[in-house]
Each structure stands twice: as C-alpha cells, then as structure tokens.
Protein backbone atom coordinates (compact mmCIF):
# COMPACT_ATOMS: atom_id res chain seq x y z
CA UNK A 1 -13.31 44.47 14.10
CA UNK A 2 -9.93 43.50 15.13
CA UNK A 3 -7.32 45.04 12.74
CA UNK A 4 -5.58 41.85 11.69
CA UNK A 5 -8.97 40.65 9.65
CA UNK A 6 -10.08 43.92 8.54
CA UNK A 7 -9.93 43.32 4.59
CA UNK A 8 -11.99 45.61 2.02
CA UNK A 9 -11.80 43.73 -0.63
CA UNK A 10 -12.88 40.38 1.21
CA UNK A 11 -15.95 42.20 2.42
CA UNK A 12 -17.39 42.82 -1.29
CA UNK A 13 -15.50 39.18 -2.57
CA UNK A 14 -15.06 35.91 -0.54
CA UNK A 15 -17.00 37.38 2.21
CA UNK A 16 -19.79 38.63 0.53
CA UNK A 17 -21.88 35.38 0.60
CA UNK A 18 -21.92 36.31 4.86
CA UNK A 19 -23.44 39.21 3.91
CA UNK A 20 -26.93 41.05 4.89
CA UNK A 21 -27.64 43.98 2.09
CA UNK A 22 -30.39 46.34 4.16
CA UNK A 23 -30.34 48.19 0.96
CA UNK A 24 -27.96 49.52 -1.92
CA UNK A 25 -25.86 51.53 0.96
CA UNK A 26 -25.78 49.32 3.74
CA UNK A 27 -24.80 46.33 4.23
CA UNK A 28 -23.78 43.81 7.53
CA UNK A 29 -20.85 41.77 6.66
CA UNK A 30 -19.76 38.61 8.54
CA UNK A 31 -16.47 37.55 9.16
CA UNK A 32 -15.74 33.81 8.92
CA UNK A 33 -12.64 33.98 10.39
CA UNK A 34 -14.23 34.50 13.88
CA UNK A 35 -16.52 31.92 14.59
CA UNK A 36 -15.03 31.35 18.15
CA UNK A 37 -15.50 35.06 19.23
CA UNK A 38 -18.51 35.72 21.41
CA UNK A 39 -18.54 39.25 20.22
CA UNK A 40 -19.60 38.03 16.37
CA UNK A 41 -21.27 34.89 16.63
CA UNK A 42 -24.07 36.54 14.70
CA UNK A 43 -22.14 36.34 11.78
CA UNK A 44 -22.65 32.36 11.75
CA UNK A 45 -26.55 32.81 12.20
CA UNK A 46 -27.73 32.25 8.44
CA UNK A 47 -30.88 30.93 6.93
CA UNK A 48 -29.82 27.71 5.43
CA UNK A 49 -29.98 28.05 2.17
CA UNK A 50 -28.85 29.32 -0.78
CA UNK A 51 -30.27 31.42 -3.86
CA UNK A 52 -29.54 29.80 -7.24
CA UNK A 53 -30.56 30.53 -10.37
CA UNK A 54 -28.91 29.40 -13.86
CA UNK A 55 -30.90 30.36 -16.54
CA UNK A 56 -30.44 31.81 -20.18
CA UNK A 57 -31.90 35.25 -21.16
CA UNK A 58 -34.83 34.59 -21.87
CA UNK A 59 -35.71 31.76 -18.81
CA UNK A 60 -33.81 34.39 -16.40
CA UNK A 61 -37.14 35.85 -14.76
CA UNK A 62 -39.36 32.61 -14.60
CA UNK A 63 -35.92 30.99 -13.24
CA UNK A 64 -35.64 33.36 -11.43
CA UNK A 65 -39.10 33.60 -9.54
CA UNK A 66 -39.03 29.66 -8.93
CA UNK A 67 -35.89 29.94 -7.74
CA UNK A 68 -36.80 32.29 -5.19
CA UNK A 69 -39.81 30.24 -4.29
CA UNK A 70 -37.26 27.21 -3.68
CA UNK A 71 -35.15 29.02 -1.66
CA UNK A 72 -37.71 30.67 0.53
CA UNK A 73 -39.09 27.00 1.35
CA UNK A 74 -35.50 26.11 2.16
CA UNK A 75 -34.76 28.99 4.48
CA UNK A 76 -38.11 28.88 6.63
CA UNK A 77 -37.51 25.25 7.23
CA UNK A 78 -33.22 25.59 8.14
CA UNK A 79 -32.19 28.95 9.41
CA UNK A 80 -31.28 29.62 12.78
CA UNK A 81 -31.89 32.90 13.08
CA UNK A 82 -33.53 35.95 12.05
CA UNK A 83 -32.49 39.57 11.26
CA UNK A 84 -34.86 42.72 12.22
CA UNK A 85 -34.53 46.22 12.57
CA UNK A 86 -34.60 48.16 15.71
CA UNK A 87 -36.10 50.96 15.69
CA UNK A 88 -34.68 52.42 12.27
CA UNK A 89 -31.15 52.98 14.46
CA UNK A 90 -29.67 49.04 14.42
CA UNK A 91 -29.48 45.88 12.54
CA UNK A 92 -29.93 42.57 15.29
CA UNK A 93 -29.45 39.01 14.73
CA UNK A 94 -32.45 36.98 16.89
CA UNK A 95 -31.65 33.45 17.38
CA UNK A 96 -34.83 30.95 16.83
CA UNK A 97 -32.71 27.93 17.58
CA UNK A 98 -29.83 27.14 18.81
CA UNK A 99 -26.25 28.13 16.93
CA UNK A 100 -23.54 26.11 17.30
C-alpha cells in the first residue's frame, strides 16, 4: 500500500464499507482512493448491494433475516465479482463481468 494512503483508522471507519471480513481476525480492506491503480482494482469489485436492516428490539431478528434475503437477491443479480479462497493461503477477487 503506498505510504501516503495508509490510514488505520480509515480502514475500521470510512473504509470499512470496502471491506471483506474472512472472519473476526482477518479482514481485506479496499482503498477507494485508488481506483485508477492496476495493482488494486479488486478493491472496486463489489456485489451491488447493500445490507440494511432498521428494526426495533424486538423486530431485529425477523428484520433481520428478510433483510438478508433482500440483499442476497440484490447481490446475485449486480455484483461483478466474486471472492474465494485459495487454498487456505490467499484471499482472490474473480471477476464475472466486466469492472469498470
């Protein structure tokens, strides 16, 4: 990562949202300040959509589940790409259309 965008506390705030969590200690964070560089384009590869989910206490896990559902419909029909593990050592970005 070049040095003049290298910013902790962007990767867990406004950069967060670029974000791929493989689990609760590791994570793949995209930088949107480098849409232009070959070397990251897979940080502009996304799914599409977004998760949402507004609800009070007690609607929080039925929200929750239909909101899920909603944005699992989205994603399938607009992402542009796919994430997949290789071989337990690396974390790659497949495109399945084209990314502009």
């Amino acid at each position: 990562v070049p040095e003049d965008v290298v910013d902790v506390d962007k990767c867990f705030g406004a950069w967060v949202d670029y974000g791929l969590f493989e689990d609760d200690d590791y994570a793949v964070i995209g930088i949107p300040e480098l849409p232009h560089d070959a070397a990251y384009a897979g940080h502009m590869a996304n799914d599409g959509a977004m998760l949402r989910c507004n609800g009070t206490d007690e609607e929080e896990e039925e929200d929750e589940e239909e909101a899920l559902a909603v944005y699992e419909a989205e994603s399938a029909k607009r992402r542009n790409a796919m994430h997949e593990d290789l071989a337990g050592l690396h974390m790659v970005t497949v495109a399945t259309r084209r990314i502009t």
